[in-house]
C-alpha atoms as a PDB file:
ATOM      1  CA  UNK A   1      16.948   0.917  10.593  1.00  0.00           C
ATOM      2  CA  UNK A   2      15.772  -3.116   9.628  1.00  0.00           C
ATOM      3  CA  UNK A   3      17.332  -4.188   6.513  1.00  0.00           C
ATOM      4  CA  UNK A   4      13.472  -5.980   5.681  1.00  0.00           C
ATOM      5  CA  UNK A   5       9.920  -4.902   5.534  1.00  0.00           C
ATOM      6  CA  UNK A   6       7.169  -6.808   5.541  1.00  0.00           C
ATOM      7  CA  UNK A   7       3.749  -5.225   4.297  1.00  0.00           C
ATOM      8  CA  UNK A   8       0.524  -6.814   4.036  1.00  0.00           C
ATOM      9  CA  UNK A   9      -2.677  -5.952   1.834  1.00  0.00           C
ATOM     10  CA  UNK A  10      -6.226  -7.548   0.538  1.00  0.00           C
ATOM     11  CA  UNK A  11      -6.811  -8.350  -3.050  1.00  0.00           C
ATOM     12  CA  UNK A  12     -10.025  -7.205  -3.909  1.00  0.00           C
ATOM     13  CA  UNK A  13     -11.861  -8.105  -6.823  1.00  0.00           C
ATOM     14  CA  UNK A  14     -15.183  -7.614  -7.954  1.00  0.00           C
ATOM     15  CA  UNK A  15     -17.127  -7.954 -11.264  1.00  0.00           C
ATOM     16  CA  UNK A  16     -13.723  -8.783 -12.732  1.00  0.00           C
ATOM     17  CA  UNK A  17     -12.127  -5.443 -11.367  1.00  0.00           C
ATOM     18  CA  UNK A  18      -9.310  -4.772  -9.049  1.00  0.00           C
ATOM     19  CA  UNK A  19      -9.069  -2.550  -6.187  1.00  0.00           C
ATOM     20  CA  UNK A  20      -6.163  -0.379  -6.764  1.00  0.00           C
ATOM     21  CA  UNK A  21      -4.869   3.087  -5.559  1.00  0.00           C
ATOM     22  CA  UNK A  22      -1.477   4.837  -5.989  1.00  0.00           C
ATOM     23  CA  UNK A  23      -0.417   6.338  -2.308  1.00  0.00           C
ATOM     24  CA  UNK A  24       3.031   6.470  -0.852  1.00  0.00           C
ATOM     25  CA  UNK A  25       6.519   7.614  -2.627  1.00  0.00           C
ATOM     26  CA  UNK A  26       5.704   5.843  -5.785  1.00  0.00           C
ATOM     27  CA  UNK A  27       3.013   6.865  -8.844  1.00  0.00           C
ATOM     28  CA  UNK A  28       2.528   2.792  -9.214  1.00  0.00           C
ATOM     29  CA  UNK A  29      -1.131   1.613  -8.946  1.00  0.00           C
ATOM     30  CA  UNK A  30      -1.041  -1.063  -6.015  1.00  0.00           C
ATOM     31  CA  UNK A  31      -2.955  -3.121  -3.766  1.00  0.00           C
ATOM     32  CA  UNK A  32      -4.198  -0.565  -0.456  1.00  0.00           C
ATOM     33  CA  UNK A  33      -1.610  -2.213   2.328  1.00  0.00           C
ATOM     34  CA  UNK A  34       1.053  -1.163   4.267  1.00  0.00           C
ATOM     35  CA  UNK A  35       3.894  -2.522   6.867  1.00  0.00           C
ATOM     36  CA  UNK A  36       2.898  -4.715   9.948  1.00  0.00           C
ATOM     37  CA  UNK A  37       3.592  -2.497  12.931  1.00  0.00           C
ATOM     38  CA  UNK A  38       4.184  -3.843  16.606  1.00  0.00           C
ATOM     39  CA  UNK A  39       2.632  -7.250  17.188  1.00  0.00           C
ATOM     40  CA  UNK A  40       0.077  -7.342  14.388  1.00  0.00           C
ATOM     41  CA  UNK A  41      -0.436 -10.301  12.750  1.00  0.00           C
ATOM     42  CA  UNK A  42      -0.132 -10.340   8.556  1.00  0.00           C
ATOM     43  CA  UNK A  43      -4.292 -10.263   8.380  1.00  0.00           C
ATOM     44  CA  UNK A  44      -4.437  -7.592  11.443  1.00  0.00           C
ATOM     45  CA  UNK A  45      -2.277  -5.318   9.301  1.00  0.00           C
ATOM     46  CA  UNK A  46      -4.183  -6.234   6.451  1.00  0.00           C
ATOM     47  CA  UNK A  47      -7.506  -5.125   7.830  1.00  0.00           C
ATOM     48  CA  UNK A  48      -6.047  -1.975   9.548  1.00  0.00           C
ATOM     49  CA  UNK A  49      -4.199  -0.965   6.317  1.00  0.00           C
ATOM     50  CA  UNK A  50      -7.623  -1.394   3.942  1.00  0.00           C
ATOM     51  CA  UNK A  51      -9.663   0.513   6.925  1.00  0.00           C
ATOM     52  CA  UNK A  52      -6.939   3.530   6.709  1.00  0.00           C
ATOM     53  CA  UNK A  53      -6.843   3.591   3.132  1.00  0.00           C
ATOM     54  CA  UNK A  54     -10.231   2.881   1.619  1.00  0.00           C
ATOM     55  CA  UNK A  55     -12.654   3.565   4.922  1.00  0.00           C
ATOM     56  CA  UNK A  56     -13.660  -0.061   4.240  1.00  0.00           C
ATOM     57  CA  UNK A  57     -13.887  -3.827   6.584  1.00  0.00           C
ATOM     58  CA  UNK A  58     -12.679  -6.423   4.414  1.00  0.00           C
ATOM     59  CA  UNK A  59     -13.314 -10.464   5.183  1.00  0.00           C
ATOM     60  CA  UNK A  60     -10.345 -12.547   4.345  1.00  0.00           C
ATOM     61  CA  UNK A  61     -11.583 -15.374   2.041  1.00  0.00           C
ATOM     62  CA  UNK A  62      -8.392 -17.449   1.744  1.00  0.00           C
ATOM     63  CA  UNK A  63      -5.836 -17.553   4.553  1.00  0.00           C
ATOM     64  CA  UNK A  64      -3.304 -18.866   2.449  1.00  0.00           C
ATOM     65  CA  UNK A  65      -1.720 -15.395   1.223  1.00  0.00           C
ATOM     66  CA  UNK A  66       0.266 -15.026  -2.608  1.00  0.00           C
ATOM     67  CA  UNK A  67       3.940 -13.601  -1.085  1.00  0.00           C
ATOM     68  CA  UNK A  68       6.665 -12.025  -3.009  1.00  0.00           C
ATOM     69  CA  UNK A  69       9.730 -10.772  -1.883  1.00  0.00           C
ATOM     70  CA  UNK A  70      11.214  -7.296  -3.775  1.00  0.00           C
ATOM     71  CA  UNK A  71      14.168  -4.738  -2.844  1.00  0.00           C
ATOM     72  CA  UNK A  72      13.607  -1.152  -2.220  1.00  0.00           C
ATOM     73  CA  UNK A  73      16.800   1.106  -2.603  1.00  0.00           C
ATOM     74  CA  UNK A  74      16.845   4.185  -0.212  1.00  0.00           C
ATOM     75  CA  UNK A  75      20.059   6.253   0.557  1.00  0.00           C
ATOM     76  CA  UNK A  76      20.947   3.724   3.813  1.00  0.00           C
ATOM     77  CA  UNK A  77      21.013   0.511   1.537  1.00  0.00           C
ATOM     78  CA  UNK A  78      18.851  -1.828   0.362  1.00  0.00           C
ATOM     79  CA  UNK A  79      15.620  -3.418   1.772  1.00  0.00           C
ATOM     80  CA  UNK A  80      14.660  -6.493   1.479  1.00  0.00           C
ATOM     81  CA  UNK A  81      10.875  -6.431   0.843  1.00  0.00           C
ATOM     82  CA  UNK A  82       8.481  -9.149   1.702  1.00  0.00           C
ATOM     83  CA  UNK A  83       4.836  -8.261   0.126  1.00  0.00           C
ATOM     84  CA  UNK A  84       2.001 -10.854   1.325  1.00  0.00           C
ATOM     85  CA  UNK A  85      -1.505 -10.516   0.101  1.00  0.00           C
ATOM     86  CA  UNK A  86      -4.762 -12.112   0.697  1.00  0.00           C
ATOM     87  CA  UNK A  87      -7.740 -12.556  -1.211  1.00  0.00           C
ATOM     88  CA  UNK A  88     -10.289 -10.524   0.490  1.00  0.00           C
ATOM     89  CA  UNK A  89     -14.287  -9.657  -0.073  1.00  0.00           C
ATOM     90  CA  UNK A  90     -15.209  -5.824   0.633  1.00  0.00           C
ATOM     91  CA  UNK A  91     -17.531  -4.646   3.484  1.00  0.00           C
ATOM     92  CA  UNK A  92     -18.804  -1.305   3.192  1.00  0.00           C
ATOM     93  CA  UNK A  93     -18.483   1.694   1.055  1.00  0.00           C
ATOM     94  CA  UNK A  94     -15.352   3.435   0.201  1.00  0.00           C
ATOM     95  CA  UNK A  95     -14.156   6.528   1.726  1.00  0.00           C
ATOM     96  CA  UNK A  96     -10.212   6.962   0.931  1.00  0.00           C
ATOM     97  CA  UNK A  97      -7.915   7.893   3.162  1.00  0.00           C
ATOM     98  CA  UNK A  98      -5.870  11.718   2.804  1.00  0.00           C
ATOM     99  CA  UNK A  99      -2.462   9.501   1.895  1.00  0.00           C
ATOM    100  CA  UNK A 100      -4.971   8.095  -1.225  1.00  0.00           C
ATOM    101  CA  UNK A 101      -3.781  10.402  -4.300  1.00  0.00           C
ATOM    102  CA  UNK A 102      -5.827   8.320  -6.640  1.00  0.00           C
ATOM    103  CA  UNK A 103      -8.167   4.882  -6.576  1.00  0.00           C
ATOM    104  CA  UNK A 104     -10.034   3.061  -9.011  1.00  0.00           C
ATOM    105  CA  UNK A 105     -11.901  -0.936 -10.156  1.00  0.00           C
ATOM    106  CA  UNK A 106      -9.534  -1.686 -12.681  1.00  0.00           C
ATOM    107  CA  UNK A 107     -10.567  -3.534 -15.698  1.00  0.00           C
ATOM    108  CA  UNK A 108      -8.518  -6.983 -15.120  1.00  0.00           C
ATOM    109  CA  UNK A 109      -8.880  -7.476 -18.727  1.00  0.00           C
ATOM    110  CA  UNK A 110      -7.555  -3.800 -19.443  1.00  0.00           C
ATOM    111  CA  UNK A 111      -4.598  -2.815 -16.714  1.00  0.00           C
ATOM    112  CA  UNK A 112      -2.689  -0.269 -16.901  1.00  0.00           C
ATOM    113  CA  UNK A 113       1.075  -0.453 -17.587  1.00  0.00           C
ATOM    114  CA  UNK A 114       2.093   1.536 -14.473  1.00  0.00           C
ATOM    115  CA  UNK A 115       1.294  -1.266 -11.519  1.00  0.00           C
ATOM    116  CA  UNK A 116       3.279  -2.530  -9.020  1.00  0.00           C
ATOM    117  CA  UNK A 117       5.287  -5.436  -9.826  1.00  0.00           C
ATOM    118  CA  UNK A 118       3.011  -7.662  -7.211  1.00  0.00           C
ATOM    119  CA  UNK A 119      -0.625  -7.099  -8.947  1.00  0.00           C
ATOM    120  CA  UNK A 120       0.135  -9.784 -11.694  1.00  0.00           C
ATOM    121  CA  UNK A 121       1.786 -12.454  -9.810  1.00  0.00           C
ATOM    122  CA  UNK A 122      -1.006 -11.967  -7.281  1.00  0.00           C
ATOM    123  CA  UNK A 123      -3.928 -11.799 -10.156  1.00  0.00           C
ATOM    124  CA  UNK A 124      -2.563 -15.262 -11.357  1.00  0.00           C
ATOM    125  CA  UNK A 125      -1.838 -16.645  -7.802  1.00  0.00           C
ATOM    126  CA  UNK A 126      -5.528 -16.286  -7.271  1.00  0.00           C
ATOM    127  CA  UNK A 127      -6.634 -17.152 -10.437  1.00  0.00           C
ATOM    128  CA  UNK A 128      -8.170 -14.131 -11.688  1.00  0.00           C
ATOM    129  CA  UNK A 129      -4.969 -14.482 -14.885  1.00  0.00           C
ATOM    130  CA  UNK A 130      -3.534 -17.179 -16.616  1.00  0.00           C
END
Protein backbone atom coordinates (compact mmCIF):
# COMPACT_ATOMS: atom_id res chain seq x y z
CA UNK A 1 0.00 0.00 0.00
CA UNK A 2 1.68 3.84 -0.99
CA UNK A 3 2.54 5.68 2.05
CA UNK A 4 0.94 9.10 -0.07
CA UNK A 5 -2.22 10.04 -1.80
CA UNK A 6 -2.75 12.56 -3.93
CA UNK A 7 -6.49 13.72 -4.61
CA UNK A 8 -7.63 16.40 -6.73
CA UNK A 9 -11.01 18.50 -6.74
CA UNK A 10 -12.68 21.93 -8.27
CA UNK A 11 -13.58 24.80 -6.09
CA UNK A 12 -16.76 25.95 -7.05
CA UNK A 13 -18.23 29.06 -6.15
CA UNK A 14 -21.12 30.86 -7.14
CA UNK A 15 -23.16 33.86 -5.86
CA UNK A 16 -20.76 33.76 -2.93
CA UNK A 17 -21.57 29.97 -2.17
CA UNK A 18 -19.46 26.92 -2.09
CA UNK A 19 -19.97 23.64 -3.57
CA UNK A 20 -19.68 21.19 -0.85
CA UNK A 21 -20.83 17.54 -0.12
CA UNK A 22 -19.88 15.08 2.67
CA UNK A 23 -19.11 11.46 0.88
CA UNK A 24 -16.47 8.99 1.85
CA UNK A 25 -15.44 7.68 5.57
CA UNK A 26 -15.71 11.07 7.05
CA UNK A 27 -19.11 13.33 8.04
CA UNK A 28 -16.76 16.55 7.00
CA UNK A 29 -18.32 18.84 4.32
CA UNK A 30 -15.57 18.94 1.46
CA UNK A 31 -14.78 19.91 -1.92
CA UNK A 32 -16.38 16.81 -4.54
CA UNK A 33 -12.71 15.18 -5.54
CA UNK A 34 -11.07 12.16 -5.16
CA UNK A 35 -7.48 10.32 -5.80
CA UNK A 36 -5.74 10.50 -9.30
CA UNK A 37 -5.91 6.95 -10.60
CA UNK A 38 -3.51 5.49 -13.39
CA UNK A 39 -2.05 8.18 -15.62
CA UNK A 40 -4.52 11.00 -15.03
CA UNK A 41 -3.33 14.20 -14.83
CA UNK A 42 -4.33 16.50 -11.47
CA UNK A 43 -7.22 18.41 -13.79
CA UNK A 44 -8.24 14.88 -15.53
CA UNK A 45 -8.98 13.59 -12.04
CA UNK A 46 -10.46 16.71 -11.23
CA UNK A 47 -13.04 16.64 -13.98
CA UNK A 48 -13.71 12.84 -13.62
CA UNK A 49 -14.11 13.18 -9.80
CA UNK A 50 -16.81 16.37 -10.14
CA UNK A 51 -18.59 14.26 -13.14
CA UNK A 52 -18.90 11.10 -10.59
CA UNK A 53 -19.93 13.08 -7.79
CA UNK A 54 -22.16 15.94 -8.84
CA UNK A 55 -23.27 14.65 -12.62
CA UNK A 56 -21.67 17.98 -13.62
CA UNK A 57 -18.56 19.31 -16.50
CA UNK A 58 -16.62 21.80 -14.78
CA UNK A 59 -14.05 24.41 -16.77
CA UNK A 60 -10.89 25.00 -14.89
CA UNK A 61 -10.47 28.81 -14.59
CA UNK A 62 -7.01 28.98 -12.99
CA UNK A 63 -4.40 26.30 -13.64
CA UNK A 64 -2.43 27.28 -10.86
CA UNK A 65 -4.10 24.90 -8.10
CA UNK A 66 -4.16 25.97 -3.90
CA UNK A 67 -2.23 22.47 -2.52
CA UNK A 68 -2.05 21.29 0.97
CA UNK A 69 -0.52 18.41 2.26
CA UNK A 70 -2.46 16.46 5.46
CA UNK A 71 -1.96 12.85 7.16
CA UNK A 72 -4.60 10.29 7.26
CA UNK A 73 -4.12 7.54 10.02
CA UNK A 74 -5.49 4.03 9.01
CA UNK A 75 -4.52 0.74 10.86
CA UNK A 76 -1.24 0.20 8.26
CA UNK A 77 0.33 3.68 9.22
CA UNK A 78 0.13 6.92 8.24
CA UNK A 79 -0.53 8.64 4.84
CA UNK A 80 0.84 11.35 3.71
CA UNK A 81 -1.92 13.36 1.96
CA UNK A 82 -1.41 15.79 -0.81
CA UNK A 83 -4.92 17.72 -1.55
CA UNK A 84 -4.69 20.07 -4.81
CA UNK A 85 -7.62 22.11 -5.88
CA UNK A 86 -8.53 24.31 -8.68
CA UNK A 87 -10.78 27.04 -9.11
CA UNK A 88 -13.37 25.80 -11.41
CA UNK A 89 -16.80 27.32 -13.14
CA UNK A 90 -19.83 24.70 -13.25
CA UNK A 91 -21.35 23.28 -16.51
CA UNK A 92 -24.56 21.73 -16.20
CA UNK A 93 -27.03 20.76 -13.62
CA UNK A 94 -26.37 18.66 -10.66
CA UNK A 95 -27.24 15.13 -10.33
CA UNK A 96 -25.13 13.54 -7.26
CA UNK A 97 -23.57 10.59 -7.36
CA UNK A 98 -24.92 7.26 -4.90
CA UNK A 99 -21.40 7.78 -2.74
CA UNK A 100 -23.04 11.66 -2.21
CA UNK A 101 -24.72 11.32 1.42
CA UNK A 102 -25.36 15.01 1.46
CA UNK A 103 -24.56 18.37 -0.85
CA UNK A 104 -25.28 21.85 -0.57
CA UNK A 105 -24.14 26.08 -1.82
CA UNK A 106 -22.79 27.00 1.33
CA UNK A 107 -23.10 30.46 2.54
CA UNK A 108 -19.21 31.58 2.45
CA UNK A 109 -20.18 34.15 4.86
CA UNK A 110 -22.01 31.46 7.13
CA UNK A 111 -19.90 27.89 7.05
CA UNK A 112 -20.42 25.40 8.98
CA UNK A 113 -17.98 24.24 11.70
CA UNK A 114 -17.74 20.64 10.43
CA UNK A 115 -15.49 21.21 6.99
CA UNK A 116 -12.56 19.75 5.95
CA UNK A 117 -9.48 21.31 7.02
CA UNK A 118 -8.71 22.35 3.11
CA UNK A 119 -12.03 24.58 2.41
CA UNK A 120 -10.50 27.66 4.28
CA UNK A 121 -7.02 27.67 3.15
CA UNK A 122 -8.47 27.13 -0.32
CA UNK A 123 -11.39 29.97 0.18
CA UNK A 124 -8.47 32.43 1.03
CA UNK A 125 -5.99 31.01 -1.60
CA UNK A 126 -8.54 32.10 -4.11
CA UNK A 127 -9.63 35.01 -2.58
CA UNK A 128 -13.08 34.34 -1.77
CA UNK A 129 -11.65 35.00 2.48
CA UNK A 130 -9.36 37.20 3.97
Amino acid sequence: MPKIIIASGPVIVENNKILLDQHGDTTFWKFCGGKIQGNESLVETAKKRVKEEMGIEIEILNEEPFLMHTKKETPEGNLDVILVHFLAKRIGEIIPGEDIRKWDWLDIENLPQDLAPNILPALKHFGFMK
